[in-house]
C-alpha atoms as a PDB file:
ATOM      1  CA  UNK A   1     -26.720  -5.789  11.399  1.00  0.00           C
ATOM      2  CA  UNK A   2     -26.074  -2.156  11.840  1.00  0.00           C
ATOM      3  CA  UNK A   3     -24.327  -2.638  15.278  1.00  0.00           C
ATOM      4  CA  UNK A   4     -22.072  -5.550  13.781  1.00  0.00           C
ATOM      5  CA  UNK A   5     -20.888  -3.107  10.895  1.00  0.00           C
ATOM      6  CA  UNK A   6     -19.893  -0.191  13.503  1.00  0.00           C
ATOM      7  CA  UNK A   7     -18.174  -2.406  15.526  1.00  0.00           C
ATOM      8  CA  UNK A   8     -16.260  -3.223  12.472  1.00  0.00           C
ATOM      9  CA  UNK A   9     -15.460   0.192  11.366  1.00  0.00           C
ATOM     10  CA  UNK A  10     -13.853   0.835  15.197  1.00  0.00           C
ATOM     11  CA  UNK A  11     -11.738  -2.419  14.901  1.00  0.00           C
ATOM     12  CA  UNK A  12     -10.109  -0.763  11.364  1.00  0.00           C
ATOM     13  CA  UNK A  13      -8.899   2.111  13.247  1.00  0.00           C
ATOM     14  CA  UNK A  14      -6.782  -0.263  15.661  1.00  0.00           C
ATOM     15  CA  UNK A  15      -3.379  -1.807  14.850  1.00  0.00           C
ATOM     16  CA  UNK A  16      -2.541  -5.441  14.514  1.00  0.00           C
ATOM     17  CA  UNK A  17      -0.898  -7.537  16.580  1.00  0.00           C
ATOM     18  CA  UNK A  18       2.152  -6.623  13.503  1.00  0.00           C
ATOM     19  CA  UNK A  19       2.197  -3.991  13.388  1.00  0.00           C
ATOM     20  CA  UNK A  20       2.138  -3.275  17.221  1.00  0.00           C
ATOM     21  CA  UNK A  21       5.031  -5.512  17.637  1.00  0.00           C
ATOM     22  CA  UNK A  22       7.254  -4.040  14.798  1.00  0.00           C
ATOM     23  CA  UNK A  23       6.138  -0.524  16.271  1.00  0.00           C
ATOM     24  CA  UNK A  24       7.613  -2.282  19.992  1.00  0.00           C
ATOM     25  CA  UNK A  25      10.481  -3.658  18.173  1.00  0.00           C
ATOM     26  CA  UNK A  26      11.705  -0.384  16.412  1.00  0.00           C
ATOM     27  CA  UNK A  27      11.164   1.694  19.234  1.00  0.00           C
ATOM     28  CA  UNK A  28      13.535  -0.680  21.998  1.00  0.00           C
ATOM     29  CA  UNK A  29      16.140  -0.538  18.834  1.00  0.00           C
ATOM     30  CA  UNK A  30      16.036   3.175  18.842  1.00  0.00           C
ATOM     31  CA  UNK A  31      16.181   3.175  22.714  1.00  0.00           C
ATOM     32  CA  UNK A  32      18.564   1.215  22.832  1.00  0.00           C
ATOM     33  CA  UNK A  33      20.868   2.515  20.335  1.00  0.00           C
ATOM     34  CA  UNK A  34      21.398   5.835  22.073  1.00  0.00           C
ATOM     35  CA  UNK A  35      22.065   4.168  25.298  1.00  0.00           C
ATOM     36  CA  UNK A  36      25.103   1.726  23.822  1.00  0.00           C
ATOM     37  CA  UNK A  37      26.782   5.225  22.187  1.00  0.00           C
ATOM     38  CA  UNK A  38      26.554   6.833  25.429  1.00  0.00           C
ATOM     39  CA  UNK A  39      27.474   4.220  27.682  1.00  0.00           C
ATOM     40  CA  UNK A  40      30.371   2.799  25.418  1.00  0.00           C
ATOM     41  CA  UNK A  41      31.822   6.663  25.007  1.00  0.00           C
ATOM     42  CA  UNK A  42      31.372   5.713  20.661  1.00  0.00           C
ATOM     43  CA  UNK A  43      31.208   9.585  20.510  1.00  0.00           C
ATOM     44  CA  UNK A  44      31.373  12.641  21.954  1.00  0.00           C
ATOM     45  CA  UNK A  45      30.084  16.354  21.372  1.00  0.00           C
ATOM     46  CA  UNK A  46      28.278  17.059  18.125  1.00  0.00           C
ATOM     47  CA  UNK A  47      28.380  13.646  17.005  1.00  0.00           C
ATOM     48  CA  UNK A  48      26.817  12.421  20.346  1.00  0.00           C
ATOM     49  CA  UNK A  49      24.207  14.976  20.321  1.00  0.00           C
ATOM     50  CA  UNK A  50      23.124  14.237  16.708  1.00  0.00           C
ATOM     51  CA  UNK A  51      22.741  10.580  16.843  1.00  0.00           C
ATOM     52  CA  UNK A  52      20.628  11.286  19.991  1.00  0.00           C
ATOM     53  CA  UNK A  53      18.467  13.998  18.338  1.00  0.00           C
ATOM     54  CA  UNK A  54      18.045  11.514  15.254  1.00  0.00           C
ATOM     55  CA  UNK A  55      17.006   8.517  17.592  1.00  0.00           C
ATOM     56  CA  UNK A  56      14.682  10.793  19.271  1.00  0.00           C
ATOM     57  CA  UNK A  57      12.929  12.113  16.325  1.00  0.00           C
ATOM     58  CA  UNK A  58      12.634   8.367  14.801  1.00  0.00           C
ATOM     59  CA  UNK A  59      11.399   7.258  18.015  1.00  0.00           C
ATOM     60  CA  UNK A  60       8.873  10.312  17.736  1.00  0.00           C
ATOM     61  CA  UNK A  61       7.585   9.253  13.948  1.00  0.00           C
ATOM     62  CA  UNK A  62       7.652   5.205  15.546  1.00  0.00           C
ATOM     63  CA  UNK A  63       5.272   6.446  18.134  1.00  0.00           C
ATOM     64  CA  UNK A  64       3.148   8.489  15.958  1.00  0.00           C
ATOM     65  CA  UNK A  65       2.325   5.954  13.052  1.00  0.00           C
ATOM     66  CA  UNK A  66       2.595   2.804  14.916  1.00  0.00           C
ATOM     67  CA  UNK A  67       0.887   3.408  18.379  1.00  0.00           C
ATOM     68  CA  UNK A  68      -0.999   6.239  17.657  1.00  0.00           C
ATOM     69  CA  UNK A  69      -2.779   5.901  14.417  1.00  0.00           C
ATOM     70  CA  UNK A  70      -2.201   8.978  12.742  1.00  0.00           C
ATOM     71  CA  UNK A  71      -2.092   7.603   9.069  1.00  0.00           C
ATOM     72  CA  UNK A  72      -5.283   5.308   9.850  1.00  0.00           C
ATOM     73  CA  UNK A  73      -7.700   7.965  10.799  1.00  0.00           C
ATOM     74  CA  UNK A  74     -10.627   8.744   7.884  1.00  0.00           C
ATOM     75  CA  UNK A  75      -9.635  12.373   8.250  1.00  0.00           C
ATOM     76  CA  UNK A  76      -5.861  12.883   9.600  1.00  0.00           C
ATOM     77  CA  UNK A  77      -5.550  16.132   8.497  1.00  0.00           C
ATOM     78  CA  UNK A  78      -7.052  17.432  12.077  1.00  0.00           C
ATOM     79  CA  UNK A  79      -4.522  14.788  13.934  1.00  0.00           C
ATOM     80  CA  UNK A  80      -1.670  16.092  11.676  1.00  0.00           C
ATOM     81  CA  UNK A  81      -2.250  19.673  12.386  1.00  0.00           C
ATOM     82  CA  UNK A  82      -3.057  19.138  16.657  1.00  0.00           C
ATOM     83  CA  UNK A  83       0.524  17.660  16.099  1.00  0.00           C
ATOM     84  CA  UNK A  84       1.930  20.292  14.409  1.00  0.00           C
ATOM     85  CA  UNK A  85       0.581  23.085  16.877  1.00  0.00           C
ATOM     86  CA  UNK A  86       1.925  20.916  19.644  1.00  0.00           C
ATOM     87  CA  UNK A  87       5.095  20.885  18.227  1.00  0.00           C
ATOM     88  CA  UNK A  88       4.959  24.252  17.212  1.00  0.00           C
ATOM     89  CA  UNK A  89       4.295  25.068  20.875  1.00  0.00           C
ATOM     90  CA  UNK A  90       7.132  22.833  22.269  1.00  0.00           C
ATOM     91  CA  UNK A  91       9.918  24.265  20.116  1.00  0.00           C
ATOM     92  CA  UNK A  92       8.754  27.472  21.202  1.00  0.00           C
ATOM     93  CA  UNK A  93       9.147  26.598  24.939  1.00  0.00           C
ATOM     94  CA  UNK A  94      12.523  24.726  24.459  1.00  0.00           C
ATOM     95  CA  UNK A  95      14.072  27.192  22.629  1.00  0.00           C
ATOM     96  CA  UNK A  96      12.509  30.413  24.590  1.00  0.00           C
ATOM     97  CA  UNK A  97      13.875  28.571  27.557  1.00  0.00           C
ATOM     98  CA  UNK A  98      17.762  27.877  25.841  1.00  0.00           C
ATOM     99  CA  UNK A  99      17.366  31.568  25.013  1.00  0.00           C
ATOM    100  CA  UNK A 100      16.653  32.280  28.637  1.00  0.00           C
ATOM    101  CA  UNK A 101      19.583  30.130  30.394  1.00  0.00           C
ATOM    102  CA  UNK A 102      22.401  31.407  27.580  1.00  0.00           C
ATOM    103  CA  UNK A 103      21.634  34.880  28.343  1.00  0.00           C
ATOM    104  CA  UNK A 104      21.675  34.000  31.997  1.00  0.00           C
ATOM    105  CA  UNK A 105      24.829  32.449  31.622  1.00  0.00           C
ATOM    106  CA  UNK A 106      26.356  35.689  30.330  1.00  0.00           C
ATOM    107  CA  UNK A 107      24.961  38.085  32.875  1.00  0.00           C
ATOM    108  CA  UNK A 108      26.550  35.997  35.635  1.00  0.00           C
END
């Protein structure tokens, strides 16, 4: 009895054939998206680089709750702040290394 109920508790923590599907579905629309603005020239400059930034977060938030689990976990709180240091981390990197290449770009 005790091995049927853990096996249920590790099932809960999985997604559903739904919700796996919408997660697939919303994540080749926001793939998919970027690729028709940039092939079909729809815009250029800021307006490029925002709907690409945009697509990328969503697609970031798509992968998070629907492949990942992070709202399904009994205590996401740990999850939630691993992701924020890793985030914290990679904005550090990307914009350390835009710092780098702009002041680069000026010394040459």
């Amino acid at each position: 009895m005790t091995d049927s109920n853990s096996a249920h508790v590790q099932e809960e923590h999985h997604g559903s054939f739904k919700s796996y599907t919408i997660g697939f579905i919303c994540s080749i629309i926001l793939t998919v998206i970027p690729i028709a603005v940039v092939l079909n020239e729809w815009l250029q400059g800021t307006g490029l680089a925002l709907v690409l930034m945009i697509a990328a977060v969503l697609q970031l938030f798509v992968q998070l709750l629907f492949f990942m689990h992070l709202r399904e976990e009994k205590n996401p709180r740990y999850n939630l702040i691993s992701l924020i240091l890793g985030l914290v981390i990679l904005v550090v990197i990307v914009a350390g290394s835009i710092w780098i290449m702009l002041n680069n770009m000026v010394a040459l």
